[in-house]
N, C-alpha and C. Protein backbone atom coordinates (compact mmCIF):
# COMPACT_ATOMS: atom_id res chain seq x y z
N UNK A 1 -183.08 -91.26 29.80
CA UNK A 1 -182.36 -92.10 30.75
C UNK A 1 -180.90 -91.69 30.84
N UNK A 2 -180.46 -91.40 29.73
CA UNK A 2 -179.05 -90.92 29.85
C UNK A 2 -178.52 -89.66 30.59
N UNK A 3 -179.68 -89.06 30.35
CA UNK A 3 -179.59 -87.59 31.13
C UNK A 3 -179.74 -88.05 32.63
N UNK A 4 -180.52 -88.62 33.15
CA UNK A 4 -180.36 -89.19 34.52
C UNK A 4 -178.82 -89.49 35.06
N UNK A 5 -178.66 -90.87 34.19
CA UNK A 5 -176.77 -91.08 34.52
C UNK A 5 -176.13 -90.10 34.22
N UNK A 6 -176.21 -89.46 33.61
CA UNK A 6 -175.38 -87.93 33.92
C UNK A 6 -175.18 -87.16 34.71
N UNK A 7 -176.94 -87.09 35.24
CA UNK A 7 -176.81 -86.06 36.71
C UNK A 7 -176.51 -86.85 37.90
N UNK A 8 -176.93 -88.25 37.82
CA UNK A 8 -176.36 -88.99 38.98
C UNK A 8 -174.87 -88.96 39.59
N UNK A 9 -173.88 -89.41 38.22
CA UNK A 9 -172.48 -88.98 37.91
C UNK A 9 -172.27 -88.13 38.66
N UNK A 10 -172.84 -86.80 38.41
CA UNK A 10 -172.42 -85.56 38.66
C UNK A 10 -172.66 -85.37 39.93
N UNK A 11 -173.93 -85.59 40.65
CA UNK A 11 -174.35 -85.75 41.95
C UNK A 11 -173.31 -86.40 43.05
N UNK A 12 -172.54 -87.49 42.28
CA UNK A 12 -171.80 -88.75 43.16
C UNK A 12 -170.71 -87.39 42.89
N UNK A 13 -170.25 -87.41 42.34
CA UNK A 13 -168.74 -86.31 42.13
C UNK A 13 -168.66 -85.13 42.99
N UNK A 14 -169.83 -84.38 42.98
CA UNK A 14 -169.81 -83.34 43.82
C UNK A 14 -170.37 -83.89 45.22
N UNK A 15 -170.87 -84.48 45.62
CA UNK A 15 -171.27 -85.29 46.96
C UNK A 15 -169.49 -85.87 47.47
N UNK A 16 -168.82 -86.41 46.53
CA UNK A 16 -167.24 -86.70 47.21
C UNK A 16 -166.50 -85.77 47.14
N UNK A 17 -166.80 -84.87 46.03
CA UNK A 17 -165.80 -83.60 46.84
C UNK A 17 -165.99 -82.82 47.71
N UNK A 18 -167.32 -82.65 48.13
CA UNK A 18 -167.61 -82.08 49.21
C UNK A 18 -167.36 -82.52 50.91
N UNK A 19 -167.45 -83.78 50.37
CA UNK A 19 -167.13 -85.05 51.72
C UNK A 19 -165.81 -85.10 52.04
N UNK A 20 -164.58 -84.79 50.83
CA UNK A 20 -163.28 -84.99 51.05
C UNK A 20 -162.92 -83.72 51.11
N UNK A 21 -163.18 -82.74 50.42
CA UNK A 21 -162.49 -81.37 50.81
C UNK A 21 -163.49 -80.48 52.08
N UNK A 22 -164.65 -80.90 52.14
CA UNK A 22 -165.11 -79.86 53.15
C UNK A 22 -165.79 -80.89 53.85
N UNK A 23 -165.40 -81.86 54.54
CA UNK A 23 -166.41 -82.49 55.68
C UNK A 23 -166.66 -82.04 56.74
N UNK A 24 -167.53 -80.69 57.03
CA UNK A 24 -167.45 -79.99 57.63
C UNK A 24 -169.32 -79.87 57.12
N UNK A 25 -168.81 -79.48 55.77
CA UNK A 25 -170.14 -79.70 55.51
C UNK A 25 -171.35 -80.65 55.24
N UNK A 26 -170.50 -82.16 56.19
CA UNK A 26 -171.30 -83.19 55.36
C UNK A 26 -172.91 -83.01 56.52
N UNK A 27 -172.74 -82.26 57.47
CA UNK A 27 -174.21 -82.62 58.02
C UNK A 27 -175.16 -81.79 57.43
N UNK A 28 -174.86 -80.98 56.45
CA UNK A 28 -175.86 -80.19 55.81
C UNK A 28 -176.23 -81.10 54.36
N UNK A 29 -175.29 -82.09 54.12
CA UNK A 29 -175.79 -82.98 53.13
C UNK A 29 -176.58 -83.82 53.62
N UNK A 30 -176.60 -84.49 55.04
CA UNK A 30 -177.71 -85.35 55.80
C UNK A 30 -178.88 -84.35 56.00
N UNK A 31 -179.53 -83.34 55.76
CA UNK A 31 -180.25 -82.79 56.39
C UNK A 31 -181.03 -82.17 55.28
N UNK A 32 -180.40 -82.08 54.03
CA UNK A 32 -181.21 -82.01 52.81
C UNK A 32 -182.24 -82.59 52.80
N UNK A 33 -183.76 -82.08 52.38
CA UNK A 33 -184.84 -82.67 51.94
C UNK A 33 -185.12 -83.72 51.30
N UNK A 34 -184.07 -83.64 49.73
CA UNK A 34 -183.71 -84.94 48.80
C UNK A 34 -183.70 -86.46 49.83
N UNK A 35 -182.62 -85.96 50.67
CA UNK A 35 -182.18 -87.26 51.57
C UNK A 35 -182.85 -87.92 52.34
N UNK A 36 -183.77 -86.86 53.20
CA UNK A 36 -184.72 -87.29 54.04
C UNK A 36 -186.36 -87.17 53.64
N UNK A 37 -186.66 -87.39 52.53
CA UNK A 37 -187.91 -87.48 51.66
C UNK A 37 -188.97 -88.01 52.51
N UNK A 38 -190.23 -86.78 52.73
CA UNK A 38 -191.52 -86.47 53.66
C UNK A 38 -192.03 -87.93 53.33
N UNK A 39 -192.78 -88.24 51.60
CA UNK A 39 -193.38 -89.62 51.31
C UNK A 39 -192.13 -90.86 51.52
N UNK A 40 -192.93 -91.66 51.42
CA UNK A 40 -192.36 -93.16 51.45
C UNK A 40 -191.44 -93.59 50.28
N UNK A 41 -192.28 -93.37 48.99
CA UNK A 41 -191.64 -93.37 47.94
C UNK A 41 -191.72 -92.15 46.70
N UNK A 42 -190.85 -91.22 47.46
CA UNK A 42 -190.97 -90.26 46.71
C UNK A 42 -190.96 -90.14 44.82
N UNK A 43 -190.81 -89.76 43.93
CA UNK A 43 -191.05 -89.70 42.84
C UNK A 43 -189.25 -88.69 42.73
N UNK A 44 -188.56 -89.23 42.29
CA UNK A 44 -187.11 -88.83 41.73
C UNK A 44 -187.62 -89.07 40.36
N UNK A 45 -187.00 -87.97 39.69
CA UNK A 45 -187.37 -87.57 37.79
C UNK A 45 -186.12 -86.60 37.73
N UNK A 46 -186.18 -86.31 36.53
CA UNK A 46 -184.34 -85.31 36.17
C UNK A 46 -184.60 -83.86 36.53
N UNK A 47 -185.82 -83.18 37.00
CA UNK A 47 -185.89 -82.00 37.51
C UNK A 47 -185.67 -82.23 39.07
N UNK A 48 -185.75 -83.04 39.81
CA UNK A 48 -185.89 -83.25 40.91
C UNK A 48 -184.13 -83.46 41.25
N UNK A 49 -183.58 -84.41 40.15
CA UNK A 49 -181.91 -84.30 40.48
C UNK A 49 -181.32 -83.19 40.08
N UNK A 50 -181.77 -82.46 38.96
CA UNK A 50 -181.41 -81.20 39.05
C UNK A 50 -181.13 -80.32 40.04
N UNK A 51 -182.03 -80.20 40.42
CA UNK A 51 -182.66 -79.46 41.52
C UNK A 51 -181.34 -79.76 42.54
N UNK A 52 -181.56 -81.09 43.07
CA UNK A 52 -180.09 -81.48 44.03
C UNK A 52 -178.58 -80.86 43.78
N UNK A 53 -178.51 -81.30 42.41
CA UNK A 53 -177.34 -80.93 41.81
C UNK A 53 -177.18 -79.48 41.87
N UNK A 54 -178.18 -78.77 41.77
CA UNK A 54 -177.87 -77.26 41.64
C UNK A 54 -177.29 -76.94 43.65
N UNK A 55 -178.25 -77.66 44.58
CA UNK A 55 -178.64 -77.24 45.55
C UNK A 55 -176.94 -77.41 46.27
N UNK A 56 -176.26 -78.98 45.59
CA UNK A 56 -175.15 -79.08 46.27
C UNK A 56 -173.78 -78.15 45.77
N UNK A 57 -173.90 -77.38 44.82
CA UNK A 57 -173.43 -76.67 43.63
C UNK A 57 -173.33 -75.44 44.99
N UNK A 58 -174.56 -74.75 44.94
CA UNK A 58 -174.74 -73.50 45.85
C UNK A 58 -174.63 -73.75 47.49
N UNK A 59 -174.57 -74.72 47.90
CA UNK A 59 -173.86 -74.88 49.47
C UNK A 59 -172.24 -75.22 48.91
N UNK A 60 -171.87 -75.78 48.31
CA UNK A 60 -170.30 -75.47 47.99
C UNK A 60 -169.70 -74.20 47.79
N UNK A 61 -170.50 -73.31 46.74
CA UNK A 61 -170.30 -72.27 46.33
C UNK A 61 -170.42 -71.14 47.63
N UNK A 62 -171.79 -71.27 48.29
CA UNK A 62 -171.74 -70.41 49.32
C UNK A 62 -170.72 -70.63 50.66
N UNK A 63 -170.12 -71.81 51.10
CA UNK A 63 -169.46 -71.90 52.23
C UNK A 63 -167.76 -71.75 51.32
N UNK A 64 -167.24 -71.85 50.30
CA UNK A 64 -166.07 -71.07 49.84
C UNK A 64 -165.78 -69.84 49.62
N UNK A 65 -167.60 -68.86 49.43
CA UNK A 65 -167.29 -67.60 49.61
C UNK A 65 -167.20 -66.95 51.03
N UNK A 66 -167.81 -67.48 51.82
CA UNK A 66 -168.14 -67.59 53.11
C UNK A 66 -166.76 -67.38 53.38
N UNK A 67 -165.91 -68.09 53.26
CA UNK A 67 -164.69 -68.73 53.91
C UNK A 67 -163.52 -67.85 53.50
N UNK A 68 -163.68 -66.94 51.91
CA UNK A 68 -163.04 -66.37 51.10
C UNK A 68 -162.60 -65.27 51.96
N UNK A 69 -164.28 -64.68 51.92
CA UNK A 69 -164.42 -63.55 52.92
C UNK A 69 -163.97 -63.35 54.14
N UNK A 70 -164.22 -64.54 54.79
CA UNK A 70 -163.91 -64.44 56.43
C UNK A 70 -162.33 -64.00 56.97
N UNK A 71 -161.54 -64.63 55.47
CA UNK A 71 -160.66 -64.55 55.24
C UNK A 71 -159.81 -63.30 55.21
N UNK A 72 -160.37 -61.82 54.87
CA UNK A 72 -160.10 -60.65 54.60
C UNK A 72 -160.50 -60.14 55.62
């Protein structure tokens, strides 16, 4: 359980920095799978927030290199 509130934490943290420094990218956070879940009541477990956490990790990561580059 603790490991959950951890990745949740972490989820909420990187979900507001992404919202406050790049809202640019927030429609690719509405459009995530996580968000818009196929079943009714999907099944969330700590691989599944993982998973998010990594996913919002690598759209941050990829649109700052993106941007790094474009830059040069």
């Amino acid at each position: 359980m603790e490991i959950e509130k951890e990745l949740n934490a972490k989820i909420l943290a990187k979900t507001s920095e992404i919202l406050l420094k790049y809202p640019e990218l927030s429609e690719l956070l509405n459009e995530m799978p996580i968000t818009i879940p196929k079943k009714e009541k999907p099944e969330i477990n700590i691989k599944v927030l993982k998973n998010y956490y990594d996913s919002l990790n690598n759209i941050l990561k990829d649109y700052i290199n993106k941007s790094t580059s474009d830059e040069n």
